[in-house]
Each structure stands twice: as structure tokens, then as C-alpha cells.
Protein backbone atom coordinates (compact mmCIF):
# COMPACT_ATOMS: atom_id res chain seq x y z
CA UNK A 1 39.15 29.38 -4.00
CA UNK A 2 35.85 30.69 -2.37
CA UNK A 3 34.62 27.40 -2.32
CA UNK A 4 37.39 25.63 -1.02
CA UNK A 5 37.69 28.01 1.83
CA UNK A 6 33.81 27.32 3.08
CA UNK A 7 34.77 24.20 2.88
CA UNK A 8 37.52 24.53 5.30
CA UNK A 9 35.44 26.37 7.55
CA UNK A 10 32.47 23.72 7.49
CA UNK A 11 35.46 21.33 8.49
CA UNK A 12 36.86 23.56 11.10
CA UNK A 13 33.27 24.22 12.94
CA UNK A 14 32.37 20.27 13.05
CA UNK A 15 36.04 19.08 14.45
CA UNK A 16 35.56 22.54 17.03
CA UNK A 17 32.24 21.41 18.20
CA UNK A 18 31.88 17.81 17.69
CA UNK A 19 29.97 16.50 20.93
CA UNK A 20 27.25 19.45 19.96
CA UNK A 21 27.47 18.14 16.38
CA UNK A 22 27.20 13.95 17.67
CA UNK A 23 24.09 15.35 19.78
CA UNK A 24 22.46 17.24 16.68
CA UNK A 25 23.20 13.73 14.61
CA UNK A 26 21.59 11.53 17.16
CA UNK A 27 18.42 13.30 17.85
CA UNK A 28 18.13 14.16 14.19
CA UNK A 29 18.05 10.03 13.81
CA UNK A 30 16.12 9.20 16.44
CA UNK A 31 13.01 11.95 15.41
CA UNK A 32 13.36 10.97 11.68
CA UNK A 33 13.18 7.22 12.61
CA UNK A 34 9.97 7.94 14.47
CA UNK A 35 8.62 10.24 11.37
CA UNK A 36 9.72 7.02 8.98
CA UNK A 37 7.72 4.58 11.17
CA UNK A 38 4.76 6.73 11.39
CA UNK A 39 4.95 6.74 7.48
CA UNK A 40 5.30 2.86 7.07
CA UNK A 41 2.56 1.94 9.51
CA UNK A 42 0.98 4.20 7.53
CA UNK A 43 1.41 2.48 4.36
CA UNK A 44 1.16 -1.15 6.13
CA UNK A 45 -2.17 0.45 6.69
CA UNK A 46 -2.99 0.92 3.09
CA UNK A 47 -1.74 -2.33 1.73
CA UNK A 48 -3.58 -4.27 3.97
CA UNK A 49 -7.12 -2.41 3.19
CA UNK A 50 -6.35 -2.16 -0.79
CA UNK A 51 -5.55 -6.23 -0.21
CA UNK A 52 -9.06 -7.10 2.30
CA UNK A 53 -11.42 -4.52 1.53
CA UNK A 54 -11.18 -5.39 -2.12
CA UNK A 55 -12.61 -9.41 -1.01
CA UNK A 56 -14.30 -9.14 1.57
CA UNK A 57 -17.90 -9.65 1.31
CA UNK A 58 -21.14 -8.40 3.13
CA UNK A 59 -23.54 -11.17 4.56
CA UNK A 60 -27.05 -11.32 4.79
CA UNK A 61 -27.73 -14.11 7.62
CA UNK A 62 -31.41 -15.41 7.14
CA UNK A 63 -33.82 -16.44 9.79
CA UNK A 64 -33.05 -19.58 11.23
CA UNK A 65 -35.22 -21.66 12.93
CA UNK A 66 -35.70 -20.92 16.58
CA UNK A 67 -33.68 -17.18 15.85
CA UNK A 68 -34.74 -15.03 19.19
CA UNK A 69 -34.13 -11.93 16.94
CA UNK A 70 -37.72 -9.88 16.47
CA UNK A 71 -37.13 -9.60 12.99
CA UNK A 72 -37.64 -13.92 13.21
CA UNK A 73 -40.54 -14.06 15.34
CA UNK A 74 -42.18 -15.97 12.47
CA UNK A 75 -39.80 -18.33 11.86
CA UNK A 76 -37.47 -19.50 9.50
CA UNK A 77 -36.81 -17.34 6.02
CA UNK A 78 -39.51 -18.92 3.35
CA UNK A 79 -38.59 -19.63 0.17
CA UNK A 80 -40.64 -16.77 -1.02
CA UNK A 81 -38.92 -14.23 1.07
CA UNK A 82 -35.19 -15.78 -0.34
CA UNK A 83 -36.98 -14.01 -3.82
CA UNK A 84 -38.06 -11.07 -2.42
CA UNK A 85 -34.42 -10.13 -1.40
CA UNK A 86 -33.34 -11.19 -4.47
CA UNK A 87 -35.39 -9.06 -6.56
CA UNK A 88 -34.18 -6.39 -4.11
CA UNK A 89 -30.43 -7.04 -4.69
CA UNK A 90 -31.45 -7.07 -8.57
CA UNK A 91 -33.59 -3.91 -8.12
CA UNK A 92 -32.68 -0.13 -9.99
CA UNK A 93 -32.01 1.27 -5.78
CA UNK A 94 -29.71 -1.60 -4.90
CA UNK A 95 -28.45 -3.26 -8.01
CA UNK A 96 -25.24 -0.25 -8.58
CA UNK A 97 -23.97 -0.82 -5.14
CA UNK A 98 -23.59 -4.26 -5.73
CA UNK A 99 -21.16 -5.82 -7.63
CA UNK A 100 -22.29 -9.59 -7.09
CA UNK A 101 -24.54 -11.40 -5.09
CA UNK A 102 -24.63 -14.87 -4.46
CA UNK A 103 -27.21 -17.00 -2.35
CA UNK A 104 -25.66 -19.67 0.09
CA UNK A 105 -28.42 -22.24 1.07
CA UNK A 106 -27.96 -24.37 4.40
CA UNK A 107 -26.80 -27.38 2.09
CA UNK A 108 -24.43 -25.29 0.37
CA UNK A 109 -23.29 -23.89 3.74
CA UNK A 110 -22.46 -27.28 4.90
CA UNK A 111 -20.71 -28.53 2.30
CA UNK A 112 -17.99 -25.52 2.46
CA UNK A 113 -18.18 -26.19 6.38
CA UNK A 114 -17.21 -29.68 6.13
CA UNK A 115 -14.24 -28.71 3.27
CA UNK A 116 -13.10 -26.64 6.58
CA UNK A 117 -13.62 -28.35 9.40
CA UNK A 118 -13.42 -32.51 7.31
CA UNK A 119 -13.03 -33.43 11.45
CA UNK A 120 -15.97 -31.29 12.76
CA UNK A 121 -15.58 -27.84 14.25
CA UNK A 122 -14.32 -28.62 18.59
CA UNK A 123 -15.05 -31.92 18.79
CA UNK A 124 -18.89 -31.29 17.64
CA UNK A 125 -20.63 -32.88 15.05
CA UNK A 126 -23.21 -30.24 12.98
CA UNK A 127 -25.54 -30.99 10.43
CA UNK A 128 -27.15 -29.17 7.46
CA UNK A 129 -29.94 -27.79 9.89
CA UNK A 130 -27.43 -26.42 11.76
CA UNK A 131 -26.40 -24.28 9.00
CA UNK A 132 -27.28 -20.73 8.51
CA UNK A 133 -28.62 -19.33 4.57
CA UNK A 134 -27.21 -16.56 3.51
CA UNK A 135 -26.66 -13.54 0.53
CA UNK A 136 -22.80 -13.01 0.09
CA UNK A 137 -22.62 -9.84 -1.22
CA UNK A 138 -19.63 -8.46 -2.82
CA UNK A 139 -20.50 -4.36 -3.29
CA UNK A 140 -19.08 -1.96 -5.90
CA UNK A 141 -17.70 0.48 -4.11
CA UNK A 142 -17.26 -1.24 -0.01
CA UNK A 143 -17.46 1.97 1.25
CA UNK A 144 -20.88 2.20 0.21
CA UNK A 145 -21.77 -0.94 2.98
CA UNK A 146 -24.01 1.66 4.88
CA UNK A 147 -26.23 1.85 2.01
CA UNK A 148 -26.54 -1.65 1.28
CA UNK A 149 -27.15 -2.25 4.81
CA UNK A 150 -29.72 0.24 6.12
CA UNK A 151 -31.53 -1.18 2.68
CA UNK A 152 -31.36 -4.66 4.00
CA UNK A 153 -31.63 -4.80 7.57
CA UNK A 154 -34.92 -5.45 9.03
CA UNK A 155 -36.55 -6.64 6.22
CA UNK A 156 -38.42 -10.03 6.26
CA UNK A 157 -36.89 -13.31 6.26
CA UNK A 158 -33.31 -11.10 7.26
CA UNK A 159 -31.80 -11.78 10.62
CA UNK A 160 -28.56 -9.13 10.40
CA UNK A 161 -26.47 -8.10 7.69
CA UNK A 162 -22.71 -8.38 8.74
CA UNK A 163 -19.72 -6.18 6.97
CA UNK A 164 -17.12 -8.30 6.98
CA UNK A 165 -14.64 -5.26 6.80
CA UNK A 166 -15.43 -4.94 10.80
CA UNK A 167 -13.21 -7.62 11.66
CA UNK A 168 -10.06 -5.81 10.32
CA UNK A 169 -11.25 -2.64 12.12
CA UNK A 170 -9.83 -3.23 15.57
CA UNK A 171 -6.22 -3.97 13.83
CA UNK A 172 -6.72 -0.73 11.58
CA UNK A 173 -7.43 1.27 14.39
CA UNK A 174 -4.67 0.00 16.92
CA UNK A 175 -2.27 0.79 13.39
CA UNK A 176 -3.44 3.91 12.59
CA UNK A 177 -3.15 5.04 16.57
CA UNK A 178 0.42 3.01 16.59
CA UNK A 179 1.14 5.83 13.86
CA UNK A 180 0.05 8.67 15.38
CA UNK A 181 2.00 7.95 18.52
CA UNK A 182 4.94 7.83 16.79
CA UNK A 183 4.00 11.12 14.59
CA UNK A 184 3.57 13.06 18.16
CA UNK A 185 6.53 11.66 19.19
CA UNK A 186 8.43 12.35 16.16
CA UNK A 187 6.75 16.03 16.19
CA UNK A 188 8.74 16.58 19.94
CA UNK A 189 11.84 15.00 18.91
CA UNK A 190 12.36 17.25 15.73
CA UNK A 191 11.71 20.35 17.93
CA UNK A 192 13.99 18.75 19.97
CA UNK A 193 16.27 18.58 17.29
CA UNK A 194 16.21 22.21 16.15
CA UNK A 195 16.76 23.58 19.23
CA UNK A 196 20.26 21.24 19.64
CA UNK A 197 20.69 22.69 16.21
CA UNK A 198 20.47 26.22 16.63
CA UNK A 199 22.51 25.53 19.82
CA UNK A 200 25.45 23.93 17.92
CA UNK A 201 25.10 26.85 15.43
CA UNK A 202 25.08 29.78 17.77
CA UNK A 203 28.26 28.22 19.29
CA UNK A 204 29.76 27.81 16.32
CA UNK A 205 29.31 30.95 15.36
CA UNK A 206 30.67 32.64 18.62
CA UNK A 207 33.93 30.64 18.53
CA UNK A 208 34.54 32.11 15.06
CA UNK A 209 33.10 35.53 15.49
CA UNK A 210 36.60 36.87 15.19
CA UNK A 211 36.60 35.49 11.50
CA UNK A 212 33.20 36.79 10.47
CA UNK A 213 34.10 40.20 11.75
CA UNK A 214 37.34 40.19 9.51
CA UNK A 215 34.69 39.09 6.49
CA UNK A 216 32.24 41.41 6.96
CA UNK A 217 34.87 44.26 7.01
CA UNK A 218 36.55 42.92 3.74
CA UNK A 219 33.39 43.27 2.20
CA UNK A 220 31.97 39.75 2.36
CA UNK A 221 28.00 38.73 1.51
CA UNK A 222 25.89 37.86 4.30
CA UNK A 223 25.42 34.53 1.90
CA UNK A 224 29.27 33.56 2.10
CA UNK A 225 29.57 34.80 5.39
CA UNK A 226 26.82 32.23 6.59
CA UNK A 227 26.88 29.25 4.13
CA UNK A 228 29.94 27.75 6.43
CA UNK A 229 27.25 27.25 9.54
CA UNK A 230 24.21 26.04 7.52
CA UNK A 231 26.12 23.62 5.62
CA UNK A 232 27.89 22.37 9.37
CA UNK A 233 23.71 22.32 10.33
CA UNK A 234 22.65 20.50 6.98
CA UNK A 235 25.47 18.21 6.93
CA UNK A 236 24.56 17.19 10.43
CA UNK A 237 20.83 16.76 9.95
CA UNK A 238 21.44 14.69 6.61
CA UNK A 239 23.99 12.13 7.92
CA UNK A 240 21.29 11.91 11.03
CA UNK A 241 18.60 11.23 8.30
CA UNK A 242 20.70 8.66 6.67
CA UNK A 243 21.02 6.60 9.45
CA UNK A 244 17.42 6.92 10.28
CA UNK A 245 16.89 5.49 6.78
CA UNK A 246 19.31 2.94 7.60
CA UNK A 247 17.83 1.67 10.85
CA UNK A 248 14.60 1.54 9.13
CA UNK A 249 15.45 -0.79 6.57
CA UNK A 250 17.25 -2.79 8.51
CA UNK A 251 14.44 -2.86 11.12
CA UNK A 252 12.13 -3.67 7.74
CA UNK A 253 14.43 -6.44 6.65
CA UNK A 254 15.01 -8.06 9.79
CA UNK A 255 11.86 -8.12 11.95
CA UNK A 256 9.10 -7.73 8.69
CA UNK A 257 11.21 -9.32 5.70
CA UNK A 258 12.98 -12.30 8.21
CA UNK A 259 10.35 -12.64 10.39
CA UNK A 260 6.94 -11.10 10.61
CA UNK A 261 5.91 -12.49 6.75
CA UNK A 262 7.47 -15.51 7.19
CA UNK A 263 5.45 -16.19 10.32
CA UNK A 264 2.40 -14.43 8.93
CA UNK A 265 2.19 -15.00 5.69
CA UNK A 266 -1.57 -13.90 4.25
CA UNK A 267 -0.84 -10.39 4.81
CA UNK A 268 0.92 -7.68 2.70
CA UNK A 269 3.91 -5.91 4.24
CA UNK A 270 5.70 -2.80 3.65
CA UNK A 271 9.09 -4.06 2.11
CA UNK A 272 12.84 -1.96 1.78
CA UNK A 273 11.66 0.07 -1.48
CA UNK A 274 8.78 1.24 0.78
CA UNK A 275 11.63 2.79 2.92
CA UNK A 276 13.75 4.37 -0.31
CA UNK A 277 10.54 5.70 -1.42
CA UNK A 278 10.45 7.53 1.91
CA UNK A 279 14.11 7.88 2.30
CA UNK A 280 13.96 11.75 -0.03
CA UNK A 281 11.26 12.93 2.05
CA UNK A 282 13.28 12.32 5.31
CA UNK A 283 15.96 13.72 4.44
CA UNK A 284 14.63 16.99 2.59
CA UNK A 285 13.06 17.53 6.29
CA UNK A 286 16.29 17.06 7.90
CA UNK A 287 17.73 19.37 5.54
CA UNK A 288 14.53 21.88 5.93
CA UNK A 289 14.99 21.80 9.47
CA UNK A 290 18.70 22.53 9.38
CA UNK A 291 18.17 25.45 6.98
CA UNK A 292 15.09 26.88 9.14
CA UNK A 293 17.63 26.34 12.45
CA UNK A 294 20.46 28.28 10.94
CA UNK A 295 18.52 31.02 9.47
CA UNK A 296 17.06 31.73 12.98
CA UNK A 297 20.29 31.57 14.51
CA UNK A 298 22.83 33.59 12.21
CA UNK A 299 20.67 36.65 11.42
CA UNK A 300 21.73 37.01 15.73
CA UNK A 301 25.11 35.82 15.96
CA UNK A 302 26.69 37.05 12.80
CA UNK A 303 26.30 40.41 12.86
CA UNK A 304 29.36 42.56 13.70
């Protein structure tokens, strides 16, 4: 009985205020689709460095000849200096950072340059000579590059030591400010949305203040006098989470599934399970938020 009553009351409160209650369900979607795309770029963000930072490789570019680097003001690297770096890669300070290094001669450098370029590289022909040796080093631990690096740069025969990971940095960087825009934005919106809340609440509660006065002098609980207008706030919030779920995996499927990897298809993308896997934590805020609105609000407009 007790519970089909609240029920009848959540009913009665949405149908009474139903543009407030439209409002709360559209700003609760809009905030929680920006707090879901922070959280996928986020884990775009991951994949891709779990997927490149794992391969990629730091270089060791030897002294070529005719290098205007100071380190190269002798001339090219000599066969014994090729060793000495060697024995350094293989030595007790070096050797646990790195997981495997391989030398690249000039030869060796053209023969993987002509598997790439069979027609040469913009119309020019290169030879051997033009070729640059090299130690591809794949480390241990690629965080550790600083280590490897400050070891290797400047010594004799090196020109520069490259991290290959710097390439990807740019696109990290532009992904992981991409997702703190939408964070800050989604911060506003759900303040945004907890003030429409508490707004759709308070009214709610004033239109049936009548009814809560006749409860609270029958004897009713603050719980069952209040559990009508937190479930009209939490109802709300969680159909506004589900379509925020929604429109992010459908914005997944379409414009990453449909189109992004089948343009660009080397990378790892967040797929629709990525978005179900978020889908419990949006919607536990929505509900949080509700609950945190509504608490605010009744312990004001309930009292008799």
C-alpha cells in the first residue's frame, strides 16, 4: 500500500511539473555526455600508448660524413667507436634498461629504404652513402628513455639519440587537452544540472505542501514523506544518463566504428563495450547528483 502510494506521488509530481522535469533530463544528458567523452578520449588515450609505446624504438643516429653537429667534427663514426657503444649498450649501467639493441649499418639502411620507397623517395635517387648507421634500441621499461639517453648522447661517434615516442606526443597532448575541455565543461553543466534539479524539486514540493502537511500530522517519517521527490529527481537524472549513454554509443558506432577505423585503420579505438563499461559510472553520478539535489532541497521545503 505504502509503496504503491509513493509511487503515485512520484507519478503525480513528474506529469505536475513536466517542462522543469524535460529541462532536468536534458541538461542531465548533455553534462553526462560531456563526462562520457572526457572518459573515452581518455581511454583512446591509453590504447593508443599501451599499442605504440610498447614498439617503438629509440635511435642512436651515428656520425655521418660531412655531419655539422660538434659531436662530428671528426668525421664519420669509426668502426671502433660502433664497439665502443656496443659494449656500452651491453654494459652492467645500461644493459637493464635495454631490452634489445640492434645495429643498422648504411647497407642495411638502404636495403629497408629501397623495400619502402622500390621508386625512390620524391623523385630522388639515394644511395648507400646516403644512408645514416644507426643503434635501434628497444628499452625495458620506455619510460626509462631519459636514462638511456643522457647515457648516450654526446658520446663519440653519436650524432643524437631520437625517442621515437615524441612523434605521438603532439596527438597525446591535443587528446589529453580535448579531454579536459570536455571534463570542465562537463564539471559546469552538472552544476548546471543540480541547480535545475533542486529547482524542479523545491517546486514540486510547494505544489504538494498541502499533502506533506497532512503526512507529517498523521505521523509520517521524514523518509516516506521525502522518498516521492528524490525518486521524481533520480528518475529524472537516470533516464538523462541513459540517453547520454545512448548518444555515446551511437556517436562510437557511427563516426569511430563506421568511419574513423575504417579510414584509419593502424590505430586502436575505443569500441561500444568501452561505453557499457562506463555506462554504471554515469549513471551512479546522475543518481548521486539527484540524491545530493534533493537532500539540499527537502530538509527546506518539507517542513511544516
Amino acid at each position: 500500500m505504502r509503496a504503491q502510494y509513493v509511487l503515485s506521488e512520484v507519478g503525480l509530481g513528474l506529469r505536475r511539473n513536466l517542462t522543469m522535469v524535460v529541462a532536468v533530463i536534458l541538461v542531465t544528458f548533455v553534462s553526462l555526455t560531456f563526462v562520457g567523452a572526457a572518459g573515452l578520449l581518455q581511454m583512446q588515450v591509453g590504447k593508443l600508448k599501451d599499442q605504440w609505446y610498447g614498439k617503438v624504438e629509440v635511435s642512436v643516429f651515428l656520425c655521418p660524413t660531412g655531419s655539422t653537429v660538434a659531436n662530428c667534427a671528426s668525421g664519420k663514426a669509426t668502426e671502433a667507436q660502433v664497439d665502443d657503444l656496443r659494449d656500452l649498450l651491453a654494459s652492467d649501467d645500461v644493459a637493464p634498461f635495454v631490452q634489445k639493441a640492434t645495429f643498422e649499418s648504411q647497407d642495411e639502411a638502404f636495403k629497408e629504404f629501397q623495400q619502402r620507397y622500390p621508386d625512390g623517395y620524391d623523385g630522388t635517387q639515394l644511395t648507400a652513402d646516403d644512408m645514416q648507421a644507426s643503434f635501434r634500441i628497444k628499452l625495458t621499461d620506455p619510460s626509462e628513455y631519459e636514462v638511456v639517453a643522457d647515457v648516450l648522447t654526446g658520446r663519440p661517434g653519436v650524432e643524437y639519440v631520437e625517442d621515437e615516442r615524441r612523434v605521438f606526443d603532439s596527438l597525446f597532448l591535443a587528446m589529453n587537452r580535448a579531454s579536459a575541455l570536455a571534463a570542465g565543461l562537463a564539471v559546469v553543466m552538472l552544476v548546471a544540472a543540480v541547480l535545475l534539479t533542486t529547482t524542479t524539486i523545491r517546486l514540486s514540493a510547494m505544489n504538494r505542501r498541502r499533502e506533506t502537511e497532512i503526512m507529517r500530522l498523521v505521523g509520517a517519517s521524514n523518509w516516506f514523506v521525502h522518498l516521492p521527490f528524490m525518486l521524481e529527481g533520480a528518475i529524472s537524472a537516470v533516464v538523462g544518463a541513459g540517453l547520454a549513454v545512448g548518444g555515446l554509443w551511437l556517436g562510437v558506432k557511427y563516426v569511430v566504428d563506421d568511419w574513423l577505423a575504417q579510414s584509419v585503420t593502424w590505430a586502436p579505438y575505443v569500441t561500444q563495450r568501452d561505453v557499457l563499461t562506463l555506462a554504471p559510472a554515469l549513471v551512479g553520478i546522475a543518481i548521486l547528483l539527484a540524491v545530493v539535489a534533493s537532500g539540499v532541497t527537502l530538509r527546506r521545503y518539507t517542513r511544516v
